[in-house]
C-alpha atoms as a PDB file:
ATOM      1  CA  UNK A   1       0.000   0.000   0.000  1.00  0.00           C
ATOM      2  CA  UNK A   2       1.647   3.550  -1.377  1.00  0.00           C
ATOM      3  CA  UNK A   3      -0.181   6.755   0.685  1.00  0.00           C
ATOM      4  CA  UNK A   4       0.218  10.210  -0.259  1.00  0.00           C
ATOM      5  CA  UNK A   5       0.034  12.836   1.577  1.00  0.00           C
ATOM      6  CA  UNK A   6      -1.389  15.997   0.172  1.00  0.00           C
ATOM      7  CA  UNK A   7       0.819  19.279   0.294  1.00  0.00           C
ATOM      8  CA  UNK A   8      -0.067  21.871   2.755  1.00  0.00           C
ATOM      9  CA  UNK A   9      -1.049  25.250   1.424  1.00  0.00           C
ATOM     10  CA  UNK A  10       1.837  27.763   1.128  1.00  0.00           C
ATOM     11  CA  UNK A  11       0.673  29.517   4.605  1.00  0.00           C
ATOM     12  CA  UNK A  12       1.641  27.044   6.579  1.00  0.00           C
ATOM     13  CA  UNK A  13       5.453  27.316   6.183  1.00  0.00           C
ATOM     14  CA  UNK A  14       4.537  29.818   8.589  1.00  0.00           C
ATOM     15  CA  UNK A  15       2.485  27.750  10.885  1.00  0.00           C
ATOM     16  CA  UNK A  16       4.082  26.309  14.309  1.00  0.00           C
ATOM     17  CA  UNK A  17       6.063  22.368  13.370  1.00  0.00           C
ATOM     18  CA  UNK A  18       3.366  20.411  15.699  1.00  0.00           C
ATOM     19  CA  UNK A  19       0.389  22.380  13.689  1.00  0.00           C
ATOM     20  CA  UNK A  20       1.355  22.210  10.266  1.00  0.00           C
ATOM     21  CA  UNK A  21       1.843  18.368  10.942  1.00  0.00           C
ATOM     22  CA  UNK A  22      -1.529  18.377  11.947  1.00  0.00           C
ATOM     23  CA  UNK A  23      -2.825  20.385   8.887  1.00  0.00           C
ATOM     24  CA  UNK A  24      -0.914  17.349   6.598  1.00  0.00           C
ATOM     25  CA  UNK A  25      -2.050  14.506   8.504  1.00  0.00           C
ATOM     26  CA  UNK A  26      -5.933  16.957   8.152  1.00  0.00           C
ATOM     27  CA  UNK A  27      -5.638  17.048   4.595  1.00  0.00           C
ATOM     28  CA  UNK A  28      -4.593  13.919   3.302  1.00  0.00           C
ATOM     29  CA  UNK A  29      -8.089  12.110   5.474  1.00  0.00           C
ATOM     30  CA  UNK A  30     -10.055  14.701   4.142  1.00  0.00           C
ATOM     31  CA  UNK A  31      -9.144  14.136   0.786  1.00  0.00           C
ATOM     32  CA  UNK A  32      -9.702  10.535   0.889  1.00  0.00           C
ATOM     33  CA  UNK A  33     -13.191  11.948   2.905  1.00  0.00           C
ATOM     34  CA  UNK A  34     -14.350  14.389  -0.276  1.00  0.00           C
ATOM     35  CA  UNK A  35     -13.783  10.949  -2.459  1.00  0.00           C
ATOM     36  CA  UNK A  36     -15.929   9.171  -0.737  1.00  0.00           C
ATOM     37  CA  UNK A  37     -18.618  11.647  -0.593  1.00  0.00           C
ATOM     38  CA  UNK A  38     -18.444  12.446  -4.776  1.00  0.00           C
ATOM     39  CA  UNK A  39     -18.695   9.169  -4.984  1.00  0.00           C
ATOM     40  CA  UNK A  40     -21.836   8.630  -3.241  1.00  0.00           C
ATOM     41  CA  UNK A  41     -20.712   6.632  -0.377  1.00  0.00           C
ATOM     42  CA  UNK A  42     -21.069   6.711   3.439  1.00  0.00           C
ATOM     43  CA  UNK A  43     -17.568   7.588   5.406  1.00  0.00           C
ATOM     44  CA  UNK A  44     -19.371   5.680   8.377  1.00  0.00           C
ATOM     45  CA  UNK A  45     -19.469   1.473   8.610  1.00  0.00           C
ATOM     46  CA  UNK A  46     -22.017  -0.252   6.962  1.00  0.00           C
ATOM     47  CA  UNK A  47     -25.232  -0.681   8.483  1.00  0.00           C
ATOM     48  CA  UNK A  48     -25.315  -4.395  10.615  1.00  0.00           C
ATOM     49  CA  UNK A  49     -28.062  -6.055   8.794  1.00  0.00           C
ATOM     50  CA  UNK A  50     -28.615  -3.772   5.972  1.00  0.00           C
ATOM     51  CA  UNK A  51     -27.292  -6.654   2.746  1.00  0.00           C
ATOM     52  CA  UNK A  52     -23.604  -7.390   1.794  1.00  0.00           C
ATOM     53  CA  UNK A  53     -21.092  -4.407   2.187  1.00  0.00           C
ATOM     54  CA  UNK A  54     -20.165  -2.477  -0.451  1.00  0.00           C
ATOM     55  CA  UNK A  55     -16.315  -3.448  -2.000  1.00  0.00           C
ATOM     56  CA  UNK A  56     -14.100  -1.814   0.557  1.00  0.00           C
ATOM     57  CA  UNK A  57     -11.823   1.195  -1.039  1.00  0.00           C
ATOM     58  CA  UNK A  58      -9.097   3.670   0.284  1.00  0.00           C
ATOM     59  CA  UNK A  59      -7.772   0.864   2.607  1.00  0.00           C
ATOM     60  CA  UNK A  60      -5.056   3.198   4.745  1.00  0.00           C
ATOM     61  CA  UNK A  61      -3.526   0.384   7.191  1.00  0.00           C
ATOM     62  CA  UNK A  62      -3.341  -2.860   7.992  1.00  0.00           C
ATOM     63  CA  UNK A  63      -2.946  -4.926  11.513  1.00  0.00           C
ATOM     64  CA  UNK A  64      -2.387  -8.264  12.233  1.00  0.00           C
ATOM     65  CA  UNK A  65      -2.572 -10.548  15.558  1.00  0.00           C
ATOM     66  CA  UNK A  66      -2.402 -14.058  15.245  1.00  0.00           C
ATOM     67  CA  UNK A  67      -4.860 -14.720  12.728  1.00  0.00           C
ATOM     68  CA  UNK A  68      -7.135 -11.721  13.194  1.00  0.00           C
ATOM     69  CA  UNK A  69      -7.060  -9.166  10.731  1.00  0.00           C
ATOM     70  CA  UNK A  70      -7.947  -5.440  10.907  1.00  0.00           C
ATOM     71  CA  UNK A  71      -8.417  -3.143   7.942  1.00  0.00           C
ATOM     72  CA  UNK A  72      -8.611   0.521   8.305  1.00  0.00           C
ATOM     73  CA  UNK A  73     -10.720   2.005   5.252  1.00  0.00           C
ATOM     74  CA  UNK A  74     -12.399   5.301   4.017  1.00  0.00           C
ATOM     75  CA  UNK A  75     -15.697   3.706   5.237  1.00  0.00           C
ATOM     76  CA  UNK A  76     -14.527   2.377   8.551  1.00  0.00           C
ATOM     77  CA  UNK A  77     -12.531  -0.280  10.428  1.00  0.00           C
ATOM     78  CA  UNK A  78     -13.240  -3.862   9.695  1.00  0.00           C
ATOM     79  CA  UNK A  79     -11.677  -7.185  10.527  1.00  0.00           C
ATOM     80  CA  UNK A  80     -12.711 -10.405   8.379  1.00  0.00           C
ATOM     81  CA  UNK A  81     -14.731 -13.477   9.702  1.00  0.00           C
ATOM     82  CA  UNK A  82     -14.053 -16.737  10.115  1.00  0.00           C
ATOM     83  CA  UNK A  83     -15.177 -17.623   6.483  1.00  0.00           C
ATOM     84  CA  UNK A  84     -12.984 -14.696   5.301  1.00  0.00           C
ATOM     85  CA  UNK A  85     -15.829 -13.271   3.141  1.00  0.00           C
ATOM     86  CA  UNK A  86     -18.076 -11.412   5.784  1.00  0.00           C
ATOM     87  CA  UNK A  87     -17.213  -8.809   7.895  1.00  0.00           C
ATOM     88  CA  UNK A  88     -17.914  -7.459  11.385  1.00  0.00           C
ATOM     89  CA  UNK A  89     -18.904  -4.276  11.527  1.00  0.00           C
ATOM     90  CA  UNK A  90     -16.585  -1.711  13.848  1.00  0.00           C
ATOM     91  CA  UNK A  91     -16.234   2.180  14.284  1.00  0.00           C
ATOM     92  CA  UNK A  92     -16.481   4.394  11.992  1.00  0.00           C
ATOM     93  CA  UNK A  93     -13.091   6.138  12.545  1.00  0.00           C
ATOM     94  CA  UNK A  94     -10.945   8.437   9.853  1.00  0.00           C
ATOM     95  CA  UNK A  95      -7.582   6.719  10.529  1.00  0.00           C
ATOM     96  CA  UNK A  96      -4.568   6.828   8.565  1.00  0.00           C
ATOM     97  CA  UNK A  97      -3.067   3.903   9.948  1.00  0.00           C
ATOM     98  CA  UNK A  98      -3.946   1.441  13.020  1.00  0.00           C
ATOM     99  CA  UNK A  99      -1.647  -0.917  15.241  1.00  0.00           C
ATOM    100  CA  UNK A 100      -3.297  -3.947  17.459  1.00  0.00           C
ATOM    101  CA  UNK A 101      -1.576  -4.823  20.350  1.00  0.00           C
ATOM    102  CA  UNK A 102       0.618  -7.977  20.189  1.00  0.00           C
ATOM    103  CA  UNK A 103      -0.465  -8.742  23.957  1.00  0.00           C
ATOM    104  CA  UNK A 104      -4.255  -7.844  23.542  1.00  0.00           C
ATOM    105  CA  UNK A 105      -6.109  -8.181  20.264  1.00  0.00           C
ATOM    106  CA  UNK A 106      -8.575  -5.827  21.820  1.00  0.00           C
ATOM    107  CA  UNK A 107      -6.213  -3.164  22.217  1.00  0.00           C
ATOM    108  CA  UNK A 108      -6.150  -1.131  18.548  1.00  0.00           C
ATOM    109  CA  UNK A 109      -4.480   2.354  18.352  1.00  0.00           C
ATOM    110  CA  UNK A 110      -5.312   4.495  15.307  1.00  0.00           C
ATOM    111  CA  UNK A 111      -3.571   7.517  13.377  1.00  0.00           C
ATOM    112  CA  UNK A 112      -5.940  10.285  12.846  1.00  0.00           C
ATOM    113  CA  UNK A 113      -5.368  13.979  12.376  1.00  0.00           C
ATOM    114  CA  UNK A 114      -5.834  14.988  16.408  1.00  0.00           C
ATOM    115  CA  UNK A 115      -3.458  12.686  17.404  1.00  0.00           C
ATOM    116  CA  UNK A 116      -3.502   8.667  18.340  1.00  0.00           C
ATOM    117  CA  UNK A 117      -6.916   7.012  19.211  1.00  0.00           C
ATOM    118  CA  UNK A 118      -7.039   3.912  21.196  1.00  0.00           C
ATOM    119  CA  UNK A 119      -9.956   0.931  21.343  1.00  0.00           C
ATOM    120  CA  UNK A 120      -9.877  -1.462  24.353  1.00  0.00           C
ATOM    121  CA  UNK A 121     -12.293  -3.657  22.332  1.00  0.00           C
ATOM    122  CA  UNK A 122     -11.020  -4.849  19.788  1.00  0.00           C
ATOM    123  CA  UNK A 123     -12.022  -1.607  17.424  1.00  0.00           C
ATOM    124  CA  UNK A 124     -15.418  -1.277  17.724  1.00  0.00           C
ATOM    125  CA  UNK A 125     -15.415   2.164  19.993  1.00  0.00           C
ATOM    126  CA  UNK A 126     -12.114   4.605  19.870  1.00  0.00           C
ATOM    127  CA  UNK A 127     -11.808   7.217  22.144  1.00  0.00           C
ATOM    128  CA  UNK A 128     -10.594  10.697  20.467  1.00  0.00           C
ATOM    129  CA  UNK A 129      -7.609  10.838  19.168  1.00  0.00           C
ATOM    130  CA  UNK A 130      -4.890  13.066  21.231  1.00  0.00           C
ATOM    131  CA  UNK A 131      -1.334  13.351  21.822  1.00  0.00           C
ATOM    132  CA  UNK A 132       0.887  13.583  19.130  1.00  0.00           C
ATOM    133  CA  UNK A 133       0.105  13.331  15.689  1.00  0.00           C
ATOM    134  CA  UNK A 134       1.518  10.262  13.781  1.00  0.00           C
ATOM    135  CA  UNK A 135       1.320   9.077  10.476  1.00  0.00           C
ATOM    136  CA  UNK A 136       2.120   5.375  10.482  1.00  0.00           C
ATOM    137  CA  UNK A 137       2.341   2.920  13.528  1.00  0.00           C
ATOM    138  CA  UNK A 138       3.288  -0.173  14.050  1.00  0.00           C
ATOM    139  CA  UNK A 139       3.291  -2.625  16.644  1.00  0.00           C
ATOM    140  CA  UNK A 140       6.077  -5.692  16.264  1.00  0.00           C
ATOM    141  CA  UNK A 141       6.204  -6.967  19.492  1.00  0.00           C
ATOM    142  CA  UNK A 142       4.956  -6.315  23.351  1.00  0.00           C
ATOM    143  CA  UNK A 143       7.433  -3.747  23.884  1.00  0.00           C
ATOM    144  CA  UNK A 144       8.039  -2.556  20.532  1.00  0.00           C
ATOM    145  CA  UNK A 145       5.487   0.043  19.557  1.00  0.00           C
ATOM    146  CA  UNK A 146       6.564   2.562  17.027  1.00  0.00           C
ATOM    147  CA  UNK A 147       5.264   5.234  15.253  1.00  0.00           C
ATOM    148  CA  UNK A 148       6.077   7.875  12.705  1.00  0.00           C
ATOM    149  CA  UNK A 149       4.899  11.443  11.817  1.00  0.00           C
ATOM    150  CA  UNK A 150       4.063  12.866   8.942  1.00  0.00           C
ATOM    151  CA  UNK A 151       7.707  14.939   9.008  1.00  0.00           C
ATOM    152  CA  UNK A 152       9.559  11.544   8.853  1.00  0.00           C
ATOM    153  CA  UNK A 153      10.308  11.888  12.953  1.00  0.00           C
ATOM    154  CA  UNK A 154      10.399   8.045  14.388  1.00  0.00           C
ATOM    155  CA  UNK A 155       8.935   7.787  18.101  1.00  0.00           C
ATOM    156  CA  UNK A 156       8.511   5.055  20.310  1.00  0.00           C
ATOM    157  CA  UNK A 157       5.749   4.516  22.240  1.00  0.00           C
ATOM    158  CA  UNK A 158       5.343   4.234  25.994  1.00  0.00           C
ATOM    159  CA  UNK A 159       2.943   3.261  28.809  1.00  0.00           C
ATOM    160  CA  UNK A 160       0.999   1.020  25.334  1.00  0.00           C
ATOM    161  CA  UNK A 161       0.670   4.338  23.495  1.00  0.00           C
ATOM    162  CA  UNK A 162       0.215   6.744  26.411  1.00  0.00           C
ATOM    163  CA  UNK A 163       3.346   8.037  25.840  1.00  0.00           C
ATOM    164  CA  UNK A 164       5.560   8.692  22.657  1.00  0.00           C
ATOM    165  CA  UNK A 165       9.784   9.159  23.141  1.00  0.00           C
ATOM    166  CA  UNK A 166      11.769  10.892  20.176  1.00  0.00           C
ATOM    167  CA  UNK A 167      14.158   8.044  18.707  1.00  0.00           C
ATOM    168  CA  UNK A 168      15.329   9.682  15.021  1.00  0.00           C
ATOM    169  CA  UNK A 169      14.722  11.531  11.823  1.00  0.00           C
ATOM    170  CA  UNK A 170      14.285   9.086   8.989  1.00  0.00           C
ATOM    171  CA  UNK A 171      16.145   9.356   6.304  1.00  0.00           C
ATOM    172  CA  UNK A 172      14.185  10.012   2.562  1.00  0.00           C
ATOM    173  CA  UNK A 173      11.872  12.598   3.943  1.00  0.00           C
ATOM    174  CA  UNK A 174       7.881  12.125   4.053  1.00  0.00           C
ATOM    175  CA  UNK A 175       6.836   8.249   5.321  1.00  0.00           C
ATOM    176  CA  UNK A 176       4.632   5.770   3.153  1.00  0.00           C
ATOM    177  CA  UNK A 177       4.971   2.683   5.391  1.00  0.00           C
ATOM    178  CA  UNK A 178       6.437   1.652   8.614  1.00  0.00           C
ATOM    179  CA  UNK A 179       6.363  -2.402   9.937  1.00  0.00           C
ATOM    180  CA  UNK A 180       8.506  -3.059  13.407  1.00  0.00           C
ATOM    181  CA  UNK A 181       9.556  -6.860  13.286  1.00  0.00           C
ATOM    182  CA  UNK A 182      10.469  -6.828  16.992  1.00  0.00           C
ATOM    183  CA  UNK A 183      12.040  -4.385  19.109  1.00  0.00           C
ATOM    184  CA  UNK A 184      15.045  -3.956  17.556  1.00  0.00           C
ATOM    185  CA  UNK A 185      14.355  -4.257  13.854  1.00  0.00           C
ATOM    186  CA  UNK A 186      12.103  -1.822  11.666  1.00  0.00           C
ATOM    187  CA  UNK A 187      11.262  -1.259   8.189  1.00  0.00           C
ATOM    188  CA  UNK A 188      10.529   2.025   6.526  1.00  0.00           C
ATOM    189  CA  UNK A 189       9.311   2.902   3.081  1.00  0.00           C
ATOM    190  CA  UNK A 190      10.027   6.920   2.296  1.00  0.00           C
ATOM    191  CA  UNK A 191      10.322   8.722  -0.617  1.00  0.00           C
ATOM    192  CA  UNK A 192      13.312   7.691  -1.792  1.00  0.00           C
ATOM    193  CA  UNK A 193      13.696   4.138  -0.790  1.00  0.00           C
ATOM    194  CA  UNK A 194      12.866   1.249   2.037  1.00  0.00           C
ATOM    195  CA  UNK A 195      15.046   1.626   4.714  1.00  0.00           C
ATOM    196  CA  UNK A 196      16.015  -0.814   7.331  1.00  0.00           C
ATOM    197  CA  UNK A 197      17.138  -0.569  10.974  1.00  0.00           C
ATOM    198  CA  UNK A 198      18.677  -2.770  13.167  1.00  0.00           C
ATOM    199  CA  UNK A 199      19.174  -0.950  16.679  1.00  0.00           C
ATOM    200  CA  UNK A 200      15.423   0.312  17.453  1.00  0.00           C
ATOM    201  CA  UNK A 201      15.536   2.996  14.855  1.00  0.00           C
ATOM    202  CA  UNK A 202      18.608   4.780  16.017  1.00  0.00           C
ATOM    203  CA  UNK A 203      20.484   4.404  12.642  1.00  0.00           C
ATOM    204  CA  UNK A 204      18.526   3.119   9.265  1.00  0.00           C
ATOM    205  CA  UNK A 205      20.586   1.019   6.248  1.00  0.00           C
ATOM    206  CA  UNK A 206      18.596   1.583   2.812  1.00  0.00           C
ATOM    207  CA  UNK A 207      17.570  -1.724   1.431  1.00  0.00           C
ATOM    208  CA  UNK A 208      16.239  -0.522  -1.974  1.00  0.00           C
ATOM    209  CA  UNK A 209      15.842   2.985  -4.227  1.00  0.00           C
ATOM    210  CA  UNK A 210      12.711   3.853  -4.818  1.00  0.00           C
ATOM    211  CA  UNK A 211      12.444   6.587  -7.668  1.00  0.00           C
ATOM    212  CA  UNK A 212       9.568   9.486  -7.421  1.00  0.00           C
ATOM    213  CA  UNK A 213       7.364   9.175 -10.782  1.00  0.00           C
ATOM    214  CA  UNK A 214       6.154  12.023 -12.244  1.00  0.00           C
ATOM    215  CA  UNK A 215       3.527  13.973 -10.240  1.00  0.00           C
ATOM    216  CA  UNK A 216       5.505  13.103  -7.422  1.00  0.00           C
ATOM    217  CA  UNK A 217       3.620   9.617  -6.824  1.00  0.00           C
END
């Protein structure tokens, strides 16, 4: 999965770091928000009940425990059944990115543009997002929580996401995908190429170029 975020307006050079992250991180779910609504579609989960779900689109993260799978989409947060073909119905949430606990399934943490939201079951309620604003997250291991903004600043997370700890800048500039194999080893796709680190983020080894196409995409 390749996201892009949308540039902020000119103005916000001027803007304070923390709130012209914000204004990104704003942008690029409302833009995925006006697509959905030009195309005639709900933002909010589909109706329990209501006939087979439409095809899911604008899938912005993925999270994995065991053999339960969560999919964060422009129409809501859903995780598969048993059969693989239905699907429960859980919140409604405009979230970038999402990270389940490795200890607790029903712990889920979500990216969304007023900072990290958290679900104690298992994604169907999120309280509102606050802290600080992150783009990606991933969760590799009980004590390996990471997350990145939308500046390319890697932070670790404390206290299961209470907390988030400065570890680096990242090199390649903006982030397009971040997956923490266990505490020590992370993988980062940027602008410019996938990076790989194998001390907790504090130094990164690039694995591959990745040239910008035209358009910047």
């Amino acid at each position: 999965m390749t996201t892009h975020f949308s540039r902020p307006p000119a103005s916000a050079a001027a803007l304070p770091l923390a709130l012209a992250l914000a204004l990104a991180l704003a942008l690029a779910l409302t833009a995925c928000a006006s697509s959905g609504e030009s195309s005639g579609r709900s933002s909010g989960a589909r109706t329990p009940g209501a006939g087979p779900a439409a095809p899911l689109s604008h899938i912005h993260g993925l999270g994995l425990r065991g053999e339960s799978l969560y999919v964060a989409t422009h129409q809501g947060l859903y995780t598969p059944g048993a059969d693989g073909v239905t699907w429960d119905d859980r919140a409604a949430l405009r979230a970038l990115d999402i990270a389940v606990s490795p200890a607790d399934p029903g712990t889920v943490l979500a990216s969304t543009e007023s900072g990290v939201a958290r679900s104690t079951d298992g994604g169907r309620t999120f309280a509102p997002g606050a802290g600080r604003v992150l783009a990606y997250l991933s969760w590799g291991a009980p004590g390996a929580l990471f997350g990145v903004d939308p500046d390319g600043v890697l932070f670790r997370g404390t206290g299961g996401g209470a907390g988030w700890t400065r570890v680096s800048a990242m090199p390649g500039g903006a982030p397009q995908a971040l997956t923490v194999v266990d505490a020590r080893r992370l993988l980062v796709a940027t602008g410019d190429g996938v990076y790989e680190s194998r001390d907790a983020g504090l130094t990164f080894e690039r694995r591959m170029a990745v040239r910008t196409a035209d358009g910047g995409h």
